[in-house]
N, C-alpha and C. Protein backbone atom coordinates (compact mmCIF):
# COMPACT_ATOMS: atom_id res chain seq x y z
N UNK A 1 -20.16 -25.19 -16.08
CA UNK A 1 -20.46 -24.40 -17.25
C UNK A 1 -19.40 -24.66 -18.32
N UNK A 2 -20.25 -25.11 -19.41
CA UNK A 2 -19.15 -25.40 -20.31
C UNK A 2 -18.73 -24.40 -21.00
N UNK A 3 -19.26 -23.06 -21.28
CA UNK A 3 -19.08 -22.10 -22.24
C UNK A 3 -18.62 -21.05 -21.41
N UNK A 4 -17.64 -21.29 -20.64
CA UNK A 4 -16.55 -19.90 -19.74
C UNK A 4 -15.87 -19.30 -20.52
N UNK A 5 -15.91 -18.02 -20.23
CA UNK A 5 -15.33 -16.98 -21.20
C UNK A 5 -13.68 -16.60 -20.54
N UNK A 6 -13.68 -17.82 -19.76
CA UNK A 6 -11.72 -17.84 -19.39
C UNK A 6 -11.05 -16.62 -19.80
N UNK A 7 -11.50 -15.01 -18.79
CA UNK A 7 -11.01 -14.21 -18.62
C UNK A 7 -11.39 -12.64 -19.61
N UNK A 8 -10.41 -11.80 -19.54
CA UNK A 8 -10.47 -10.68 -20.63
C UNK A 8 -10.67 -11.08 -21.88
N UNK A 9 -9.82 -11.49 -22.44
CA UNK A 9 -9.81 -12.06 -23.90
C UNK A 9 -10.85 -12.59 -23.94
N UNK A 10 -11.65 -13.50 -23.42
CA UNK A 10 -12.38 -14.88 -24.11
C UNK A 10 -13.91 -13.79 -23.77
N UNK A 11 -13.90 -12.87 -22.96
CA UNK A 11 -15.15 -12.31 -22.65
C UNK A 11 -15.74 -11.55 -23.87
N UNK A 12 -15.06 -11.26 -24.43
CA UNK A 12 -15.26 -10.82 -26.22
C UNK A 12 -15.85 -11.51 -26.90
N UNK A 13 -15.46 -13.09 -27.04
CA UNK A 13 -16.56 -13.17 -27.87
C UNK A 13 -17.57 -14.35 -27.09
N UNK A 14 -17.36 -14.39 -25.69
CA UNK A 14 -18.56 -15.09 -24.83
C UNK A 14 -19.94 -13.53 -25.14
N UNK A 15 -19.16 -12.84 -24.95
CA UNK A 15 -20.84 -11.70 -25.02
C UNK A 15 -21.07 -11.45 -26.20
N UNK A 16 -20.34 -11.13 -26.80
CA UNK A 16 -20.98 -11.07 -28.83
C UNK A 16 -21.69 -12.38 -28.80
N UNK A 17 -21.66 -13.75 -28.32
CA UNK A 17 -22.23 -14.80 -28.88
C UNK A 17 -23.93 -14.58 -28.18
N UNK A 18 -23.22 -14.59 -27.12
CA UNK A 18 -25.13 -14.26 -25.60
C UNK A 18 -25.71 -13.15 -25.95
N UNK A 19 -25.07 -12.89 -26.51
CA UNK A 19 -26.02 -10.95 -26.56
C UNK A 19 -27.15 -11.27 -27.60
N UNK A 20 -28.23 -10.98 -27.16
CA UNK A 20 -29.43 -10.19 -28.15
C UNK A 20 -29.32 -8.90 -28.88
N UNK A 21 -28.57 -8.19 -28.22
CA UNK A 21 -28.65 -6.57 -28.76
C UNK A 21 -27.89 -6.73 -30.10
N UNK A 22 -28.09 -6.13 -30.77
CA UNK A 22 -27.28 -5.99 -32.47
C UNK A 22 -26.13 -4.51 -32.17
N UNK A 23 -26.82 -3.86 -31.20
CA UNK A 23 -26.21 -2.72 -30.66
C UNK A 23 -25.18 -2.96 -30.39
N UNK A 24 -25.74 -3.85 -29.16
CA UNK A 24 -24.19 -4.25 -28.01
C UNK A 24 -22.85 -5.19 -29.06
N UNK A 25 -23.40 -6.20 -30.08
CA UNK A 25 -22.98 -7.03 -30.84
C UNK A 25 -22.16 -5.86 -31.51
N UNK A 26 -22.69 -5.03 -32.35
CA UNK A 26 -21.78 -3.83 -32.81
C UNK A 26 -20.52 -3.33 -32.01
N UNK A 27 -21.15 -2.77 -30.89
CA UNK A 27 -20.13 -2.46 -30.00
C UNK A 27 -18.58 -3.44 -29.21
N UNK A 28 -19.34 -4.64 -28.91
CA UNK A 28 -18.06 -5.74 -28.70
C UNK A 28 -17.17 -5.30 -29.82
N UNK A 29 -17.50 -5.41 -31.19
CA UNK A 29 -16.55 -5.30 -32.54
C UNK A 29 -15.77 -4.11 -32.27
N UNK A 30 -16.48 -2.84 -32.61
CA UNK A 30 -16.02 -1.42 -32.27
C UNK A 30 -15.14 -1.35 -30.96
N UNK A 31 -16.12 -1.83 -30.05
CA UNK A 31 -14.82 -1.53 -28.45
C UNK A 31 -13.31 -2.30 -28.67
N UNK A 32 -13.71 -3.36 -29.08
CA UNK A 32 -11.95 -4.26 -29.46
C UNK A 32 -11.51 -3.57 -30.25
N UNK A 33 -11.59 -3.57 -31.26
CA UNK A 33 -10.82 -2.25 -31.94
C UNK A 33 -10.51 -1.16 -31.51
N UNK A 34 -10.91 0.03 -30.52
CA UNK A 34 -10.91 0.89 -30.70
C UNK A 34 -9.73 0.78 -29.06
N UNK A 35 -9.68 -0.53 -28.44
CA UNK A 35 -9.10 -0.68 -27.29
C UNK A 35 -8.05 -1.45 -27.58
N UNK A 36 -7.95 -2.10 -28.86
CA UNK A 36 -6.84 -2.57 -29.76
C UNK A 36 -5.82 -1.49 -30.06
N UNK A 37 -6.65 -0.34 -30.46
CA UNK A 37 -5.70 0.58 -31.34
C UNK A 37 -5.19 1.87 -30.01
N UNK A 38 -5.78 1.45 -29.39
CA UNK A 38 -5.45 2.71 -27.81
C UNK A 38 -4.35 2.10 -27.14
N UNK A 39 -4.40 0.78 -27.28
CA UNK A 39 -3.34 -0.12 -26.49
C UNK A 39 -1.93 -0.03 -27.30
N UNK A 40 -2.05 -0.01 -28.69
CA UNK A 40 -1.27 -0.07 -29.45
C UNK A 40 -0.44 1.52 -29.22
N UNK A 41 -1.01 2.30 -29.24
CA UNK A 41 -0.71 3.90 -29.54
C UNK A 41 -0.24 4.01 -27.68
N UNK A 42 -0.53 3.26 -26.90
CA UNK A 42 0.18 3.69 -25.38
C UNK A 42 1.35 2.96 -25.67
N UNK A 43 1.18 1.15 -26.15
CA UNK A 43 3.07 0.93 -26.22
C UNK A 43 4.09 1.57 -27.04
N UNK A 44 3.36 2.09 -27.96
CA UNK A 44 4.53 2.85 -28.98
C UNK A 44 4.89 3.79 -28.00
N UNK A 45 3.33 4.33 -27.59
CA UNK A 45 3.81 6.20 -27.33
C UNK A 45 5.41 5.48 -25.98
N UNK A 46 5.13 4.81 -25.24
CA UNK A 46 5.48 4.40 -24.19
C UNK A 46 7.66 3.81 -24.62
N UNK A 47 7.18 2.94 -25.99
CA UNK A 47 8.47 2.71 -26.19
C UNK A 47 9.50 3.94 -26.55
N UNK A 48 8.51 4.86 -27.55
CA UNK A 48 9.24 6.34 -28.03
C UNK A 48 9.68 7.06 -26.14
N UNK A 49 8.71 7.35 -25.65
CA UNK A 49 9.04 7.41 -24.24
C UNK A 49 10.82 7.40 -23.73
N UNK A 50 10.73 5.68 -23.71
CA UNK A 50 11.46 5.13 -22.99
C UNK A 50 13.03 5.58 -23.93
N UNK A 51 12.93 5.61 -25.32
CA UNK A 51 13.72 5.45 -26.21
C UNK A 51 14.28 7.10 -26.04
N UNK A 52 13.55 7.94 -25.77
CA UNK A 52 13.78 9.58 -25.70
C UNK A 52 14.59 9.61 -24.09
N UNK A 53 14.47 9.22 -23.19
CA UNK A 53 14.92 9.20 -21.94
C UNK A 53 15.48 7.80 -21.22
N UNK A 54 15.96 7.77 -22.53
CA UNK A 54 16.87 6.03 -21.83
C UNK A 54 18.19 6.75 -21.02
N UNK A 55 18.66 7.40 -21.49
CA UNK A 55 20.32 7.72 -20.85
C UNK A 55 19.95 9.01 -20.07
N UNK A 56 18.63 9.07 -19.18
CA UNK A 56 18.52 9.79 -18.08
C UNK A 56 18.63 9.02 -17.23
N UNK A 57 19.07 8.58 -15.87
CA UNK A 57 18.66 8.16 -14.58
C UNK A 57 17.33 8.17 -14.56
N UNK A 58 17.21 6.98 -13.59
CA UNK A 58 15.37 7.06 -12.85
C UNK A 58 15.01 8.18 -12.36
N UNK A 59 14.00 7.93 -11.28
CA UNK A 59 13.53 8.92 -10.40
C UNK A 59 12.34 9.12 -11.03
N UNK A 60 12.00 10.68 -11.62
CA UNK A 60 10.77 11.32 -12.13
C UNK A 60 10.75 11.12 -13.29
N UNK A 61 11.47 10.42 -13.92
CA UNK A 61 11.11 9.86 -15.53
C UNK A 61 10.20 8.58 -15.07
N UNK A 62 10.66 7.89 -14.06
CA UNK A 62 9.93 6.54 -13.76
C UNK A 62 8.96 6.60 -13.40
N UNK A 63 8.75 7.58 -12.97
CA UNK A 63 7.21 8.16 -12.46
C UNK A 63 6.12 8.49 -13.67
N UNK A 64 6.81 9.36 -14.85
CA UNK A 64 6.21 9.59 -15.38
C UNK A 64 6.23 8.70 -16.60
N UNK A 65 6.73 7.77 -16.42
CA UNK A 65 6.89 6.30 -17.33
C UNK A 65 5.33 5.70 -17.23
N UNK A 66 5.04 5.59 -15.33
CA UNK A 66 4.22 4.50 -15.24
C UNK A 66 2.61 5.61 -14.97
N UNK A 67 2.82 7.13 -15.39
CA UNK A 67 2.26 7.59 -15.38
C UNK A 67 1.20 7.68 -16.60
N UNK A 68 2.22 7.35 -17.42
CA UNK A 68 1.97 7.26 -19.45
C UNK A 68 1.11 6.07 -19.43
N UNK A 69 1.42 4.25 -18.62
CA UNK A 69 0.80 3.76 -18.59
C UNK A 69 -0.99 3.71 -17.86
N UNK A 70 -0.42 4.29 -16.59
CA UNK A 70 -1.83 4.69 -16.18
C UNK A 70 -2.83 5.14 -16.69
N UNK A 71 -2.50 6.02 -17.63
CA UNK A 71 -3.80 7.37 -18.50
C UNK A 71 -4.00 6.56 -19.71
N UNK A 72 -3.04 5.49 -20.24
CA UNK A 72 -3.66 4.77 -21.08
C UNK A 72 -4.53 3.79 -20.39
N UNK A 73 -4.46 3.00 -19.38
CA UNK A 73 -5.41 2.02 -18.31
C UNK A 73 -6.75 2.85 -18.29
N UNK A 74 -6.72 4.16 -18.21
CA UNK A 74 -8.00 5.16 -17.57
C UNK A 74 -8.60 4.82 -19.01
N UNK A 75 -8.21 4.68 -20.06
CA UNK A 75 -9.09 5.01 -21.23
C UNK A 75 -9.54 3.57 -22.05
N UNK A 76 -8.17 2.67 -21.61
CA UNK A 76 -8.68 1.24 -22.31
C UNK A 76 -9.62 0.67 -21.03
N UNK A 77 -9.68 0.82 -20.12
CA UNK A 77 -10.92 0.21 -19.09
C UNK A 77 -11.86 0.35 -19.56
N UNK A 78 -12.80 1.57 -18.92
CA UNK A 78 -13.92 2.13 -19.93
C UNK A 78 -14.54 1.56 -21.24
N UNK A 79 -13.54 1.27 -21.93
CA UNK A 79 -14.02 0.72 -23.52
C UNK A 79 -14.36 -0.80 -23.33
N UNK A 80 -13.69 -1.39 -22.45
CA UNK A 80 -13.89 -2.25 -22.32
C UNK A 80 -14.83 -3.34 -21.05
N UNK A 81 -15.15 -2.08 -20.44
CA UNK A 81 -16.41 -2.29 -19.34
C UNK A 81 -17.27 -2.90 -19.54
N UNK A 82 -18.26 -2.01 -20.60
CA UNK A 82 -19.27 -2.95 -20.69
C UNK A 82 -19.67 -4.33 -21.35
N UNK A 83 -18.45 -4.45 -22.12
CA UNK A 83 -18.07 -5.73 -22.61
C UNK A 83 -18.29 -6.54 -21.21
N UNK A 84 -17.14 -6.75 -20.39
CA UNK A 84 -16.86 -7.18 -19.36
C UNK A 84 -18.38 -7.58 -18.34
N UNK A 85 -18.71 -6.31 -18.16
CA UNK A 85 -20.03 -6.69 -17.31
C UNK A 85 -21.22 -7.24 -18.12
N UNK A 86 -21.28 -7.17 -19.52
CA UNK A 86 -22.58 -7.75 -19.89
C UNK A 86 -21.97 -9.30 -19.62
N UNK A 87 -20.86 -9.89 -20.34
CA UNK A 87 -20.58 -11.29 -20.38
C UNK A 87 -20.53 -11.76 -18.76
N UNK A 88 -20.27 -11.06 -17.83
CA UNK A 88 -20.66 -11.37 -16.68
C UNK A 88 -22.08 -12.05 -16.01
N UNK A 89 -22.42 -10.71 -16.74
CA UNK A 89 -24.09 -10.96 -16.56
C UNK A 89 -24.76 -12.10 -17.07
N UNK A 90 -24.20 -12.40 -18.25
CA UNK A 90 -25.01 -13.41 -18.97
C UNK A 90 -24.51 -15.04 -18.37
N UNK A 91 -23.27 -14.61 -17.80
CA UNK A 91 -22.64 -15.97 -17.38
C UNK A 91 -23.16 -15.87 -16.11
N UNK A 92 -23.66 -14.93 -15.23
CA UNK A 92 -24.09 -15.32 -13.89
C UNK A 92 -25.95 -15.28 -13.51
N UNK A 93 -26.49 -14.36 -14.64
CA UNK A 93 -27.97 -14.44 -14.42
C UNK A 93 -28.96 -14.60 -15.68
N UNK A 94 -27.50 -14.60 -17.33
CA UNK A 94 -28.85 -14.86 -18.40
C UNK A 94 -28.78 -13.26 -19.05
N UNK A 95 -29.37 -13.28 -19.87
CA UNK A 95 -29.51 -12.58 -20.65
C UNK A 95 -30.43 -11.06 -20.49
N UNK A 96 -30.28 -9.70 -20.90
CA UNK A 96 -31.24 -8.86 -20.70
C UNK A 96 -31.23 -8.06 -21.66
N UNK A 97 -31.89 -7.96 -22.80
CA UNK A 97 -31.74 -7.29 -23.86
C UNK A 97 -31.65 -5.34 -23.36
N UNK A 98 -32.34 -5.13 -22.41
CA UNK A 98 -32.19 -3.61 -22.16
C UNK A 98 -30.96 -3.28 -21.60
N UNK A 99 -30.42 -4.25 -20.88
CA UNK A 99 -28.85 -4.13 -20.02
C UNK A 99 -27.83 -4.22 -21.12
N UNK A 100 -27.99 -4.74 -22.29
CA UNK A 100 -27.01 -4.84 -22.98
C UNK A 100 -26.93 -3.71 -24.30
N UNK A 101 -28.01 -3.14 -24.03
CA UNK A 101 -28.84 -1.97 -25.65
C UNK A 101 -28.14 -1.02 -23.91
N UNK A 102 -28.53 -0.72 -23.29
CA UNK A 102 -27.30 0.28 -22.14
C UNK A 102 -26.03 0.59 -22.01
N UNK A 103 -25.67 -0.68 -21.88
CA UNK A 103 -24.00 -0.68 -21.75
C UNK A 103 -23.58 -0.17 -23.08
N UNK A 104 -24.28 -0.81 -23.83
CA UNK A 104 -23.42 -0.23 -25.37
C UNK A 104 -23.83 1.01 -25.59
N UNK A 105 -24.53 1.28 -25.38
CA UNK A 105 -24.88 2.99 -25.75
C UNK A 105 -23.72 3.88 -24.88
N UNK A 106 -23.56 3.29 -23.45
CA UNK A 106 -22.74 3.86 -22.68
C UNK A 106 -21.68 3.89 -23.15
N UNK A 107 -21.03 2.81 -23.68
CA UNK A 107 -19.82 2.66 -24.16
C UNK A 107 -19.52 3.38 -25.37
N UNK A 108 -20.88 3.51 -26.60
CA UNK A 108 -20.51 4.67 -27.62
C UNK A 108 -19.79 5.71 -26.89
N UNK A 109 -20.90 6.34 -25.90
CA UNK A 109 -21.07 7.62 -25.73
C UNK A 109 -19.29 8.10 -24.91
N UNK A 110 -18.85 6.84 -24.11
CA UNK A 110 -17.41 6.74 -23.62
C UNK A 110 -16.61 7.30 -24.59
N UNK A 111 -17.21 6.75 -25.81
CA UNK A 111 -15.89 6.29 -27.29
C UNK A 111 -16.29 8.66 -27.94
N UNK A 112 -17.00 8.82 -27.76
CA UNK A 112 -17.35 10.48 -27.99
C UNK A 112 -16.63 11.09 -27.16
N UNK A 113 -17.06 10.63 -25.79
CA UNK A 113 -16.49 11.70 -24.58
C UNK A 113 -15.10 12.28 -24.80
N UNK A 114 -14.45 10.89 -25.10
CA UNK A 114 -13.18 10.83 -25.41
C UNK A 114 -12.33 11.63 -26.30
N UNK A 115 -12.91 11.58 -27.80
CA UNK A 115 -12.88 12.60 -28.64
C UNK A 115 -13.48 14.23 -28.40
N UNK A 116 -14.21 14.06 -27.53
CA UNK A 116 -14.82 15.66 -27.15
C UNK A 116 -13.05 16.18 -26.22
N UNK A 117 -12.92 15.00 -25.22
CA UNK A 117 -12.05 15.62 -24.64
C UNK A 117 -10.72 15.54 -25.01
N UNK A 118 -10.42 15.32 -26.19
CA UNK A 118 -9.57 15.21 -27.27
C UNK A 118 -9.33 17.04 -27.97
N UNK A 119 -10.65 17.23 -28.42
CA UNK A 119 -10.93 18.82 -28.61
C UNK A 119 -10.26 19.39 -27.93
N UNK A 120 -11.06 19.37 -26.96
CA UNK A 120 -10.68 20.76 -25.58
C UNK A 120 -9.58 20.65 -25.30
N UNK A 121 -8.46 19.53 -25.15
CA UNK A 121 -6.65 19.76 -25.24
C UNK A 121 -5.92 19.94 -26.10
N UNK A 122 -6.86 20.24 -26.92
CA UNK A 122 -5.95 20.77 -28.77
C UNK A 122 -5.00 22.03 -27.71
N UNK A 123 -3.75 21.98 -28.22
CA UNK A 123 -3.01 23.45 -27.84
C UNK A 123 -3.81 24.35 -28.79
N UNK A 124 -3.57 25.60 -28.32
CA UNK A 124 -4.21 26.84 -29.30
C UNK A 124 -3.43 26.97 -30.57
N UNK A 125 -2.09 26.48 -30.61
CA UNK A 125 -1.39 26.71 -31.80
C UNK A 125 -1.93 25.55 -32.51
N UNK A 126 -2.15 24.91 -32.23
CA UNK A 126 -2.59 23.72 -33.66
C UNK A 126 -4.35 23.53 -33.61
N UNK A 127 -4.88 24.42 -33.10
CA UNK A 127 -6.88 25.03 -33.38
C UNK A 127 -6.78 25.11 -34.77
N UNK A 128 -7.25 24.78 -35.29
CA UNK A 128 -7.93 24.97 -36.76
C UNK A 128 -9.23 25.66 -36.47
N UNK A 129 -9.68 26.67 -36.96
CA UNK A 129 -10.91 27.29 -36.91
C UNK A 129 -11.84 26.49 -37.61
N UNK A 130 -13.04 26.44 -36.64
CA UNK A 130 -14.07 25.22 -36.73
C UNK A 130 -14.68 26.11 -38.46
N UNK A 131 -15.45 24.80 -39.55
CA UNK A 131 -15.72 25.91 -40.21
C UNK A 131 -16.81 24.60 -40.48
N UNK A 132 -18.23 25.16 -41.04
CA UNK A 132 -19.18 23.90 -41.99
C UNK A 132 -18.99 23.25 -42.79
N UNK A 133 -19.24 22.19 -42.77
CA UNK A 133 -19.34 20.60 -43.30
C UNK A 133 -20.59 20.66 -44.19
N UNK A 134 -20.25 19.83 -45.71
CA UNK A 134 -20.91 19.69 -46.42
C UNK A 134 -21.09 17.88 -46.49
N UNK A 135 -22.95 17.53 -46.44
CA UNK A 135 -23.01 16.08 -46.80
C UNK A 135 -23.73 16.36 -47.45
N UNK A 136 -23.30 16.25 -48.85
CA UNK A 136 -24.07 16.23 -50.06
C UNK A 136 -24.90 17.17 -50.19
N UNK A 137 -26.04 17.48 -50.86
CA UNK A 137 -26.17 19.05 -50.47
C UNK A 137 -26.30 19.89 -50.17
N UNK A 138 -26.29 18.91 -48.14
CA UNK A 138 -26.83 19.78 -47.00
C UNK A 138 -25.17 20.80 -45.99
N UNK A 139 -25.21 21.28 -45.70
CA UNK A 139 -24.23 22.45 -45.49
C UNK A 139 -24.61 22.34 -44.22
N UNK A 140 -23.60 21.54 -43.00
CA UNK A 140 -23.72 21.36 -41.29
C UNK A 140 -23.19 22.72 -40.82
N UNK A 141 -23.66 23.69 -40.74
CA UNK A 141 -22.62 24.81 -39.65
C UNK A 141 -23.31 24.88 -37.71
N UNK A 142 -24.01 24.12 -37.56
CA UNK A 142 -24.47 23.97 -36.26
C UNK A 142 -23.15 23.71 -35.39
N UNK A 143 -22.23 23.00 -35.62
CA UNK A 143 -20.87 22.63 -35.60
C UNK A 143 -20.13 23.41 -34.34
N UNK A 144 -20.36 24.65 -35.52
CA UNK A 144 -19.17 25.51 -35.51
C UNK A 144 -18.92 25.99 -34.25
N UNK A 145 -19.96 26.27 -33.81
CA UNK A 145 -20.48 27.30 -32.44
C UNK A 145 -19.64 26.01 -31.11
N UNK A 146 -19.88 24.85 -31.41
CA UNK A 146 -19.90 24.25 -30.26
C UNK A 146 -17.75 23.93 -30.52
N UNK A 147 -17.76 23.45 -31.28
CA UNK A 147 -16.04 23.39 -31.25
C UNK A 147 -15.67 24.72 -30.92
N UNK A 148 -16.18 25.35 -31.13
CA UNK A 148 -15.35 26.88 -31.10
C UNK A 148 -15.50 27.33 -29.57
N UNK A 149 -16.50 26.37 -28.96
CA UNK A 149 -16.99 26.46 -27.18
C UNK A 149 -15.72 25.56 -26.44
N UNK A 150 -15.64 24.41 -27.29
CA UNK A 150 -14.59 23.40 -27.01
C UNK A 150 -13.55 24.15 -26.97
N UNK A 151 -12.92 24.88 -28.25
CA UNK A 151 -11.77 24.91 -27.91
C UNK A 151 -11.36 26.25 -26.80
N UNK A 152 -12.31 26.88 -26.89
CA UNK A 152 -12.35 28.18 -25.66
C UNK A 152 -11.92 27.63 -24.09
N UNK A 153 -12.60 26.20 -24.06
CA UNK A 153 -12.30 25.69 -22.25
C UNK A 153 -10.62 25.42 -21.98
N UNK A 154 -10.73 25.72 -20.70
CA UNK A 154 -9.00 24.87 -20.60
C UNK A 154 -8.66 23.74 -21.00
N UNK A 155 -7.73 23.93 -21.55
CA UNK A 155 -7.00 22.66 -21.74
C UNK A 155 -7.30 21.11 -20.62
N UNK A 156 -7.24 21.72 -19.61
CA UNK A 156 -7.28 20.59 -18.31
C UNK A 156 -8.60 20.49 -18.06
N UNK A 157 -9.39 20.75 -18.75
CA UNK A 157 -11.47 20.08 -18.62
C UNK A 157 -11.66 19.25 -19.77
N UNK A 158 -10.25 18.85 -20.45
CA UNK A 158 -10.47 17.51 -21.23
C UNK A 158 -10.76 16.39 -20.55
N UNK A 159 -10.59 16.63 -19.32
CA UNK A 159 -10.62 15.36 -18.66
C UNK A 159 -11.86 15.09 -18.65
N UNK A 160 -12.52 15.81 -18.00
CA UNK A 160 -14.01 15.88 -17.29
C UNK A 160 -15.03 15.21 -18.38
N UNK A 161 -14.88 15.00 -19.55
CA UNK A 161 -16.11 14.18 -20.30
C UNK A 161 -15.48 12.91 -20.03
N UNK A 162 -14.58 12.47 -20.43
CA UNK A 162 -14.19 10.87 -20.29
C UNK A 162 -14.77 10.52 -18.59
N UNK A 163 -14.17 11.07 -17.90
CA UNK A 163 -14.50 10.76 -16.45
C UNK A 163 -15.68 10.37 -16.06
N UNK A 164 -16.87 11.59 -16.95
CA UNK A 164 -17.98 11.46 -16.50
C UNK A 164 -18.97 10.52 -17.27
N UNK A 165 -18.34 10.28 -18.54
CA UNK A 165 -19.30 8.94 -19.36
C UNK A 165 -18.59 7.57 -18.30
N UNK A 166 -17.11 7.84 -18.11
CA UNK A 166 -16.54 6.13 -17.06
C UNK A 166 -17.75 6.09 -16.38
N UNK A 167 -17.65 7.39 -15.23
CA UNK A 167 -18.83 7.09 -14.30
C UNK A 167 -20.38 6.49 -14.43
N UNK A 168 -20.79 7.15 -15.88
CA UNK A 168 -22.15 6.98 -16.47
C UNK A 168 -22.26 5.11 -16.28
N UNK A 169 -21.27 5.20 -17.18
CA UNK A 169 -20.91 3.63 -17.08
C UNK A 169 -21.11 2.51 -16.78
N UNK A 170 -20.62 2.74 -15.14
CA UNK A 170 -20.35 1.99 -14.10
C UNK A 170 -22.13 2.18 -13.61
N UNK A 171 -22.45 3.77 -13.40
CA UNK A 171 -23.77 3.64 -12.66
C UNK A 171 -25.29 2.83 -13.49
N UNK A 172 -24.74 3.01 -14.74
CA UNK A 172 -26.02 2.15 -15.52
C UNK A 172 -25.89 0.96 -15.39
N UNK A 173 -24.81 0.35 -14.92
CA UNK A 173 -24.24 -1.09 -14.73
C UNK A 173 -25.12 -0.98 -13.07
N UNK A 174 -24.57 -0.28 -12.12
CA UNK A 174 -25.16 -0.75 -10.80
C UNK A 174 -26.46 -0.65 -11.16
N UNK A 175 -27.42 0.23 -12.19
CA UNK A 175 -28.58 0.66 -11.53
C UNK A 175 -29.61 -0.32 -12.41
N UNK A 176 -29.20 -0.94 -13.41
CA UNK A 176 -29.84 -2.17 -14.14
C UNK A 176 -29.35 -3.88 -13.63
N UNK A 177 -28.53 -3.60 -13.09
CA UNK A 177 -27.91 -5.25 -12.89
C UNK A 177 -29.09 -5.90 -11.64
């Protein structure tokens, strides 16, 4: 095969090229970016980290060093899944316009979860009270009710949307491939 997508990197634009979907084509763009700028925001957060607790000893800083990296891994995977498995796909069985209009939808819906569970760990001191949105001269307050649900949950059920679009993920991948 002459057209190997030689790894992570090259699988980017082996599936933007194979893809039929305009969806999925969207999404390759959007997911690199958005796994560009997540990657970026874990080494900073990670160097500020290191730079705040340099003249501690190891031990439970080191832990929670490679802990900082982990939860960034949990969130740049995901984004970059279905990238990964469509160019798979296309390099091992060809093309499927519904497998690839899937993954990317999955992968939006990853790129939401994320921000939903972004909400729900707002601390209560920095909540802004949800209020309606104006687009031009329609007035959104449907909104309101549901952030204001968000920010009511614990803090620690931010997790639970990211987790459960990863999973979505992975199972639309087993259950179409």
């Amino acid at each position: 095969m002459t057209d190997e997508y030689r790894g992570v990197f090259g699988a980017f634009p082996y599936a933007f090229r194979h893809s039929e979907s305009l969806l999925f084509k969207l999404y390759v763009l959007v997911g690199a970016l958005a796994s560009g700028v997540v990657s970026l925001f874990v080494i900073f957060g990670l160097v500020v980290l290191i730079g705040a607790t340099a003249a501690v000893p190891g031990g439970s800083l080191t832990l929670s060093r490679s802990f900082y990296i982990l939860v960034g891994l949990f969130v740049v995977a995901p984004l970059v899944a279905p990238i990964l498995f469509v160019a798979r796909r296309h390099r091992k069985t060809g093309s499927d316009r519904r497998y690839d209009l899937s993954l990317a939808l999955t992968g939006f819906l990853f790129m939401l979860s994320v921000y939903v569970g972004l909400v729900i760990s707002v601390p209560a001191d920095l909540q802004t009270p949800p209020q309606p949105f104006t687009l031009g001269p329609i007035t959104v307050s449907a909104l309101v009710p549901v952030v204001q649900l968000l920010y009511d949950l614990p803090p620690l059920y931010g997790i639970v949307p990211p987790v459960v679009c990863a999973l979505v993920i992975y199972g639309v991948h087993r259950l179409l491939r």
